[in-house]
Protein backbone atom coordinates (compact mmCIF):
# COMPACT_ATOMS: atom_id res chain seq x y z
CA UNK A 1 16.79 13.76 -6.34
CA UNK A 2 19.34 14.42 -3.84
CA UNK A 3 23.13 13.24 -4.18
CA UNK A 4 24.53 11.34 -0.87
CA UNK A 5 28.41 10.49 -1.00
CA UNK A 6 28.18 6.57 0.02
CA UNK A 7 31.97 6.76 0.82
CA UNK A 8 34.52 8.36 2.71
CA UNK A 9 38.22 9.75 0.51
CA UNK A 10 37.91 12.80 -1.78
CA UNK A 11 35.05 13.45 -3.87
CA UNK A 12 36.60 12.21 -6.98
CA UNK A 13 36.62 8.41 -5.40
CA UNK A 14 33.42 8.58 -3.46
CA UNK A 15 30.64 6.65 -5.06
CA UNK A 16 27.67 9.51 -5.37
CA UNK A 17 24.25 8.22 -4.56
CA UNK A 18 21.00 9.27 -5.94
CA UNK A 19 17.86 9.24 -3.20
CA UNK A 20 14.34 10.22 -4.03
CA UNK A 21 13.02 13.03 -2.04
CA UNK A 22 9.98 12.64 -0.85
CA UNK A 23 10.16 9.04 0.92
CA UNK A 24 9.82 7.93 4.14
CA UNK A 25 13.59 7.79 6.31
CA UNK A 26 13.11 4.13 7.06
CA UNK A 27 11.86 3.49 3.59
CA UNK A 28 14.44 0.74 2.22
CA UNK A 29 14.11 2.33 -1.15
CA UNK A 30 14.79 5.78 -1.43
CA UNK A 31 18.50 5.19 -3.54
CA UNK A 32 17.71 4.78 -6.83
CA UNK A 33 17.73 0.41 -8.11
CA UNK A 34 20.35 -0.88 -8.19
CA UNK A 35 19.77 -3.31 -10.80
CA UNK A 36 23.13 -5.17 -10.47
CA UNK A 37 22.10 -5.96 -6.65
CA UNK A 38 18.60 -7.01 -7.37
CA UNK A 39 19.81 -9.17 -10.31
CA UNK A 40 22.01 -11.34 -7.96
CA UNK A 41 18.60 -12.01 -5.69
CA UNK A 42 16.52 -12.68 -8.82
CA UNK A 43 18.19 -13.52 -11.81
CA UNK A 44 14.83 -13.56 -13.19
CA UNK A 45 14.65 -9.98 -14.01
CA UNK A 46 17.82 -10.23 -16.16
CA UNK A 47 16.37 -10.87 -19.60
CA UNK A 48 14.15 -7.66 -19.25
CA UNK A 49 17.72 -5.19 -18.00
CA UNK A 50 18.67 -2.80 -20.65
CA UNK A 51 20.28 0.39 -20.87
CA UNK A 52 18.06 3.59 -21.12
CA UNK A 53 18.84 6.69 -23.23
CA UNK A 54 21.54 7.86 -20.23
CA UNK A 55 23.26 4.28 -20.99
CA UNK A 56 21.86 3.35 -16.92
CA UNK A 57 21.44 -0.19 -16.71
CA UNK A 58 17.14 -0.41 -16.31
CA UNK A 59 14.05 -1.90 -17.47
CA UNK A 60 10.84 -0.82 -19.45
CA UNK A 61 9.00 0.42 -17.40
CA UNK A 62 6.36 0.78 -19.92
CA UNK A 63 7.05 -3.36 -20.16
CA UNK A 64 4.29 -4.57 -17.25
CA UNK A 65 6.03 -8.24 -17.07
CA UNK A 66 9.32 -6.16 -16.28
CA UNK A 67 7.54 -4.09 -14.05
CA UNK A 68 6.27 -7.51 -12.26
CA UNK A 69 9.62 -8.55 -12.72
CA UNK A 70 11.43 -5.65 -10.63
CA UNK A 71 8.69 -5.92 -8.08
CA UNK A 72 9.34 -9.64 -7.75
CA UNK A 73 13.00 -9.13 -7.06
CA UNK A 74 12.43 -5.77 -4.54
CA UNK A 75 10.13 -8.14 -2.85
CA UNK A 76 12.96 -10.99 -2.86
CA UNK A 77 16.14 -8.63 -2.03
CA UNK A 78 14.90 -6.36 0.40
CA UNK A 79 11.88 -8.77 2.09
CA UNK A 80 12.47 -12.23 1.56
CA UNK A 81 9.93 -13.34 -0.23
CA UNK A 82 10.91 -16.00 -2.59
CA UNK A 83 7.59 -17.12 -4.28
CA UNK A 84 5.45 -13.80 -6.00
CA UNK A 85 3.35 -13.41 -8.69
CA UNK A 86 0.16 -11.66 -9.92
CA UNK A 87 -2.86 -13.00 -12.22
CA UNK A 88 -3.25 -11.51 -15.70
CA UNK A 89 -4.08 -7.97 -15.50
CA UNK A 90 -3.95 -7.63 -11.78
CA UNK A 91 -2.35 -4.37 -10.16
CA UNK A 92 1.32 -4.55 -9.57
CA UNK A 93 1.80 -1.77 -6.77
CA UNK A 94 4.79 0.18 -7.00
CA UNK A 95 7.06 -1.44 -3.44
CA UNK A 96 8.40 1.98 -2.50
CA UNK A 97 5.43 4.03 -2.52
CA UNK A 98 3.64 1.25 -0.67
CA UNK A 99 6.78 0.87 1.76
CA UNK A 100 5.92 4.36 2.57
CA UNK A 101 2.32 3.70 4.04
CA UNK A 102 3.75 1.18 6.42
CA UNK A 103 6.20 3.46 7.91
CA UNK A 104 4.18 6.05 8.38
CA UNK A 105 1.50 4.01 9.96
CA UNK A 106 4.09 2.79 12.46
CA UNK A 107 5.15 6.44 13.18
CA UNK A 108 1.04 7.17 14.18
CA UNK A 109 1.41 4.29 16.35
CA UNK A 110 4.37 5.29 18.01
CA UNK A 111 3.14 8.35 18.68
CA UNK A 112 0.87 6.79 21.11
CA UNK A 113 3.37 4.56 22.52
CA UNK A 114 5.80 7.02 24.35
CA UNK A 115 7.74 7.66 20.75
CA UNK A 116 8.77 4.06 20.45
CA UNK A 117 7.24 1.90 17.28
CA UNK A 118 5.60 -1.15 18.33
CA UNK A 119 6.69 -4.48 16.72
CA UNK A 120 5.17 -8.04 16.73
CA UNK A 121 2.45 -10.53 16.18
CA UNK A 122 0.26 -8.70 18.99
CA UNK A 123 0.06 -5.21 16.28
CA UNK A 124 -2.79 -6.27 14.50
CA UNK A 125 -3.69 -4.08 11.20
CA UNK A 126 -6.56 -4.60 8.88
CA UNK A 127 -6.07 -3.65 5.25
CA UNK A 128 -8.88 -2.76 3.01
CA UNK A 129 -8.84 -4.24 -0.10
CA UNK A 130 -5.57 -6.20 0.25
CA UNK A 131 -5.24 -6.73 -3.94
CA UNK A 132 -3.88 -9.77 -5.56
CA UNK A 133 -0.12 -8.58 -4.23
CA UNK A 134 -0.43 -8.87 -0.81
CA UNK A 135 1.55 -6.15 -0.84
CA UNK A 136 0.81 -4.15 2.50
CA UNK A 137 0.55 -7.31 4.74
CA UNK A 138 3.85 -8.45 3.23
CA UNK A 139 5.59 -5.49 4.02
CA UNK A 140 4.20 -4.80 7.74
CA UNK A 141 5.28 -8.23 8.63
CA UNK A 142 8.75 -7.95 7.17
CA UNK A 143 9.65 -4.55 8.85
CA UNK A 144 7.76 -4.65 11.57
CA UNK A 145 6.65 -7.95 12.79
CA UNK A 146 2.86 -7.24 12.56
CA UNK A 147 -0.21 -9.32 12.18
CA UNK A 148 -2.88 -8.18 9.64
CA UNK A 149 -6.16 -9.24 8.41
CA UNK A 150 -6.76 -9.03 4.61
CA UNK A 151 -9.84 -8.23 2.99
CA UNK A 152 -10.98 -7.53 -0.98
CA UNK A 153 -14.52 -8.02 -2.65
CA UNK A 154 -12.51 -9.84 -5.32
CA UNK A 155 -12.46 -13.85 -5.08
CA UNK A 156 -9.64 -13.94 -7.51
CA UNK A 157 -7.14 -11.60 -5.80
CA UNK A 158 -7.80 -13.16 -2.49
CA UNK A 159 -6.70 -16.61 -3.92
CA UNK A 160 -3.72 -14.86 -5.45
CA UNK A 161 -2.79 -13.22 -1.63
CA UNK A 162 -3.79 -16.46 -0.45
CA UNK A 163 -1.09 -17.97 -2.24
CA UNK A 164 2.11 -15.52 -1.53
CA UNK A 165 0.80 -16.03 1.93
CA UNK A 166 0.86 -19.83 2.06
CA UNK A 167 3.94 -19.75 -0.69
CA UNK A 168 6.36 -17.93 1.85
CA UNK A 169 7.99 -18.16 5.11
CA UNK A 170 6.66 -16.74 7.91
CA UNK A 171 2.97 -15.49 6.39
CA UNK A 172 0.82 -18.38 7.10
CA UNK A 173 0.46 -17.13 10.92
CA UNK A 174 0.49 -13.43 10.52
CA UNK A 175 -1.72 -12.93 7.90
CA UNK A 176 -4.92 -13.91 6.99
CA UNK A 177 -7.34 -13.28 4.21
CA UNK A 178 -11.20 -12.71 4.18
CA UNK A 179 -13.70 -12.24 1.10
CA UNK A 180 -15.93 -8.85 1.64
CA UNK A 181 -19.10 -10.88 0.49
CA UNK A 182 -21.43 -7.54 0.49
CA UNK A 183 -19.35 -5.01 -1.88
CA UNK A 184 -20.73 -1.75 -1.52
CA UNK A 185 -19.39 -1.96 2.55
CA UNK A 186 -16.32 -1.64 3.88
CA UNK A 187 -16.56 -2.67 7.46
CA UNK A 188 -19.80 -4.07 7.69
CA UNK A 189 -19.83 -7.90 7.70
CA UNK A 190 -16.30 -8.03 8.34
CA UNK A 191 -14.96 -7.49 11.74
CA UNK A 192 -16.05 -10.68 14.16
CA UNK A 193 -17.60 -9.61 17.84
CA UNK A 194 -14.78 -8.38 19.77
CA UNK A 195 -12.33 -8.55 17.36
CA UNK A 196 -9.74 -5.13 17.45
CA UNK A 197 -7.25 -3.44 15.50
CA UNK A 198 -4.50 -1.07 15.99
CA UNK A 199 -4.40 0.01 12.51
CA UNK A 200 -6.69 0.60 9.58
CA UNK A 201 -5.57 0.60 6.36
CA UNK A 202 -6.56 1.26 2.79
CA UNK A 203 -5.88 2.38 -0.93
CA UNK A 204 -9.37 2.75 -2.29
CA UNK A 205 -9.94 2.88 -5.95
CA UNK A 206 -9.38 6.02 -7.64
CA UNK A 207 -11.94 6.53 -10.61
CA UNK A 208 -15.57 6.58 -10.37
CA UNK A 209 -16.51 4.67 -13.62
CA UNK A 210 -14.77 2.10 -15.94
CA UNK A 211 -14.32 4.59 -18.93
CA UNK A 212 -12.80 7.52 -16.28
CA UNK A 213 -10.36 4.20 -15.53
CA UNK A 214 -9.61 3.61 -18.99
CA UNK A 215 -9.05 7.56 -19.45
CA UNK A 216 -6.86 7.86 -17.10
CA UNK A 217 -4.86 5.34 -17.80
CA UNK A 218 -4.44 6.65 -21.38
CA UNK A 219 -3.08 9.51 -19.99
CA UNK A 220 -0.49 7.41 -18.00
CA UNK A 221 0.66 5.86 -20.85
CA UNK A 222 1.29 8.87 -23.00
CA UNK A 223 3.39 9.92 -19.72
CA UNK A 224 5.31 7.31 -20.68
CA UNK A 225 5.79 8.53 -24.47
CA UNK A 226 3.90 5.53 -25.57
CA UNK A 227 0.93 6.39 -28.12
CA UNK A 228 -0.66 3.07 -27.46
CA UNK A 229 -1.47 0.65 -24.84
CA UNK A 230 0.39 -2.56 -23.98
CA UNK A 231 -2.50 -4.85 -25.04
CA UNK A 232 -5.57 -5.87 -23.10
CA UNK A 233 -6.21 -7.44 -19.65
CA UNK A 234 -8.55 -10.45 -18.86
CA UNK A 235 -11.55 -8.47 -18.53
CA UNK A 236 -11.13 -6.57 -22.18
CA UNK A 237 -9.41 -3.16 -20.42
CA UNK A 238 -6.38 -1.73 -21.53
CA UNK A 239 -3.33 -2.98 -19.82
CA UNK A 240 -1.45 -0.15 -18.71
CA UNK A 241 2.16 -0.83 -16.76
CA UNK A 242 1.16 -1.15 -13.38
CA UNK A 243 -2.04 -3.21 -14.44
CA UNK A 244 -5.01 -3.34 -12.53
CA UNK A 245 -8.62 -4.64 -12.78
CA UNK A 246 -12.08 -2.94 -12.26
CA UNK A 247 -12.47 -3.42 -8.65
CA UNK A 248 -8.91 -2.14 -7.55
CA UNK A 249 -9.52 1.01 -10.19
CA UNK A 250 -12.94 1.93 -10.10
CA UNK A 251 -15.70 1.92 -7.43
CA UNK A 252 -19.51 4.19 -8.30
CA UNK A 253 -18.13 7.73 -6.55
CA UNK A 254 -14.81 6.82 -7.06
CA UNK A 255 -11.95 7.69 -4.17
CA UNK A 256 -14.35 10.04 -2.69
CA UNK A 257 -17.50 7.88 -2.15
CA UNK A 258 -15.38 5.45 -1.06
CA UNK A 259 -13.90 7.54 1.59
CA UNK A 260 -16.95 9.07 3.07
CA UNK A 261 -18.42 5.83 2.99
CA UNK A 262 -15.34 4.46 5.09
CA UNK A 263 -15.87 7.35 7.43
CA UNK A 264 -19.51 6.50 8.12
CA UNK A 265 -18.71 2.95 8.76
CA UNK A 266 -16.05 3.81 10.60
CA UNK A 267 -17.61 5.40 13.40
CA UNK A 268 -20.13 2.65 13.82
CA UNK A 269 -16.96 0.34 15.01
CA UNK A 270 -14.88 3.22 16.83
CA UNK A 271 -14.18 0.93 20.00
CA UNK A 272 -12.66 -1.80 17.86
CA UNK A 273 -9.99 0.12 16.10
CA UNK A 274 -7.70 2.78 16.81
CA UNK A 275 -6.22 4.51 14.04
CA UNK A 276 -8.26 4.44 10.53
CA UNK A 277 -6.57 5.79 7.69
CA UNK A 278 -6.92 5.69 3.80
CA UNK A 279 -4.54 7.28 1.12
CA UNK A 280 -5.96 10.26 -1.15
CA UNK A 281 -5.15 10.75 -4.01
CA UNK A 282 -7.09 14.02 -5.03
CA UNK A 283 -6.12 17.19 -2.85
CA UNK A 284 -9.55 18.58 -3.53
CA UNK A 285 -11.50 15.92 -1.98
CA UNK A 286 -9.72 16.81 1.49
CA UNK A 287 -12.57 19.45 2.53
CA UNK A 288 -15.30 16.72 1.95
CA UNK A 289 -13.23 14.36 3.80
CA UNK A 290 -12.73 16.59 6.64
CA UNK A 291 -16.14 18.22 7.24
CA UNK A 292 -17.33 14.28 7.12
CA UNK A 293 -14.65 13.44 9.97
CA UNK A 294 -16.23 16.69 11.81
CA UNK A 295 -19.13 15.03 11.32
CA UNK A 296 -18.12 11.95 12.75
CA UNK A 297 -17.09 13.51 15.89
CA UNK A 298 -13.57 11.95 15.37
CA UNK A 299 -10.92 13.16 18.00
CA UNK A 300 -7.90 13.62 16.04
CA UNK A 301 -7.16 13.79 12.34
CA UNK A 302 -3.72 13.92 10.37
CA UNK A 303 -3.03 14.51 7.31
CA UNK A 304 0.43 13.07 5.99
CA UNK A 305 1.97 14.00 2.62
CA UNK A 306 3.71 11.20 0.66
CA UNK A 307 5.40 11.70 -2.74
CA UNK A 308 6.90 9.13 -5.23
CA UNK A 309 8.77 11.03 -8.22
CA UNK A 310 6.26 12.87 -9.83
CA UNK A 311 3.35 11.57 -8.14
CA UNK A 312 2.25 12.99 -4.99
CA UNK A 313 -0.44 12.14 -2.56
CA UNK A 314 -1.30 11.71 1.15
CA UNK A 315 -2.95 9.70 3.40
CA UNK A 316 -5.57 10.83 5.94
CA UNK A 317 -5.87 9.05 9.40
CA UNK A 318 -8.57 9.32 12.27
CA UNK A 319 -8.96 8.01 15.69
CA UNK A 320 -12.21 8.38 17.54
CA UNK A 321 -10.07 8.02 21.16
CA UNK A 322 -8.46 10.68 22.20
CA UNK A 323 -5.41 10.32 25.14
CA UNK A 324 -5.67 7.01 25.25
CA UNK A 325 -2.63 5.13 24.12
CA UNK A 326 -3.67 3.47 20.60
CA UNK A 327 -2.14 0.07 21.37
CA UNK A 328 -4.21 -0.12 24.93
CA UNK A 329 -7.35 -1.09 22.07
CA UNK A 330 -5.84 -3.93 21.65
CA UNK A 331 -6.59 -5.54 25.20
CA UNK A 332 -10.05 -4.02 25.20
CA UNK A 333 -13.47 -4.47 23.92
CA UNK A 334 -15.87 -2.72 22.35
CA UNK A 335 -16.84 -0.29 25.12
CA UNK A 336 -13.26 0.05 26.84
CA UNK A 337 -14.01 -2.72 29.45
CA UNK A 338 -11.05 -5.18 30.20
CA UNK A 339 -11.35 -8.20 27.62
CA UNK A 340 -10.36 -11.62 29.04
């Protein structure tokens, strides 16, 4: 972490702060919580507050309800959102790391818009696999103004979107919510005739079986200094802090199947969306990627590394149009002709 003095006067009065390295600049979060703030938006988070082994007012973060808990009041402070919750078991998605996606999305599409980052209803993103948090579409509207289309394979976690949408102001008219009814695709069956996006975007599932999932996540929680797991979800899997059931963890191929297969599709609906990107976790499966985006005869591809703490990943973005500006897609059809 990097120390910022927060006030002007001599050192010995100026209140140091602490911001993670690694985030985006406009991300809202890079100072470490400040629990005292967040506790005045939510006062729900105060019965889980304690004081960690550096006597820092915090939470368990091993604790998933306090983990839900912080993530409800983020969401409140910093966002407005007043009603937010999560089924049993669902994936609770870390708001800074996920803050970080947005912002650099809107810095691709600035760069096709003479520097400056569009805003508004008329940005129109589609995120794959939108979870049970709602968590990308909540945050693209909030900064930026943007419209999005929300899709998941999982009936469940669209109902619990469906809700924070219809539960807060503002989200009933930018966002909306459809049910992949044929799994195994990720575009196909989705977009309607004509319909275009600025903005792809996705978080595919990591692991390629249910017992890789289950590994993993042991592995997390020993991280943590734990030496068992917090109890089981809804579906019989261990619950590890951050949650999460089989769909939003595991996929056959895992992140890499999923990927190529989002390449593939991808080209077969070039003219109806400009920038496609996914995040990636693995460094190794970048070659794959990239010989598959060679493949695809994409135009340009960027690789952007993100970091959260410890964890650090990067997302991967293609466009099949090349000196066009990206937002231009949005008044045109399929095959670049004028739409009315």
């Amino acid at each position: 972490m990097k120390q910022l003095g927060e006030c002007g006067g001599c050192m010995s009065h100026r209140k140091v702060v602490l911001v993670k390295e690694g985030l985006h600049p406009r991300n809202r979060h890079r100072a470490r919580y400040d629990f005292e703030m967040l506790s005045k938006s939510c006062p729900e988070i105060l019965p889980y507050l304690l004081r960690n082994r550096y006597n820092d007012v915090s939470i368990d973060f091993a604790d998933p309800v306090a983990v839900r808990m912080l993530n409800r009041a983020m969401l409140k402070h910093f966002y407005g959102i007043t009603a937010w919750d999560l089924p049993a078991g669902y994936l609770c998605p870390p708001v800074p790391g996920r803050a970080d996606y947005i912002h650099h999305i809107a810095d691709l599409l600035a760069s096709g818009n003479g520097g400056v980052i569009p805003r508004g209803r008329s940005v129109r993103v589609l995120d794959i696999g939108v979870g049970a948090s709602c968590i990308y579409p909540v945050i693209g509207h909030r900064e930026y103004g943007w419209s999005f289309i929300g899709s998941d394979v999982d009936p469940v976690a669209l109902a619990s979107a469906r809700r924070i949408v219809e539960s807060n102001r503002g989200l009933r008219e930018a966002i909306k919510l459809r049910l992949q009814g044929s799994p195994p695709a990720v575009f196909k069956g989705l977009l309607k005739p004509g319909e275009v996006f600025d903005a792809v975007i996705c978080n595919p599932p990591f692991h390629a079986s249910p017992e890789e999932a289950i590994e993993g996540s042991l592995r997390k929680w020993k991280k943590l200094g734990k030496d068992r797991m917090s109890g089981e979800g809804v579906d019989g899997a261990p619950v590890l802090n951050f949650g999460g059931k089989g769909c939003e963890l595991w996929c056959p191929g895992g992140e890499l199947a999923f990927v190529l297969r989002m390449i593939e599709e991808s080209a077969e609906i070039a003219g109806q969306c400009s920038w496609f990107s996914a995040l990636v976790s693995n460094s190794s499966h970048l070659p794959a990627l990239y010989r598959a985006l060679k493949r695809a005869r994409v135009q340009d591809v960027r690789t952007i590394d993100m970091a959260q703490g410890q964890k650090k990943s990067r997302l991967i973005a293609w466009i099949f149009t090349c000196g066009v500006d990206p937002l231009a897609i949005s008044t045109r059809g399929a095959h670049g002709k004028k739409m009315l």
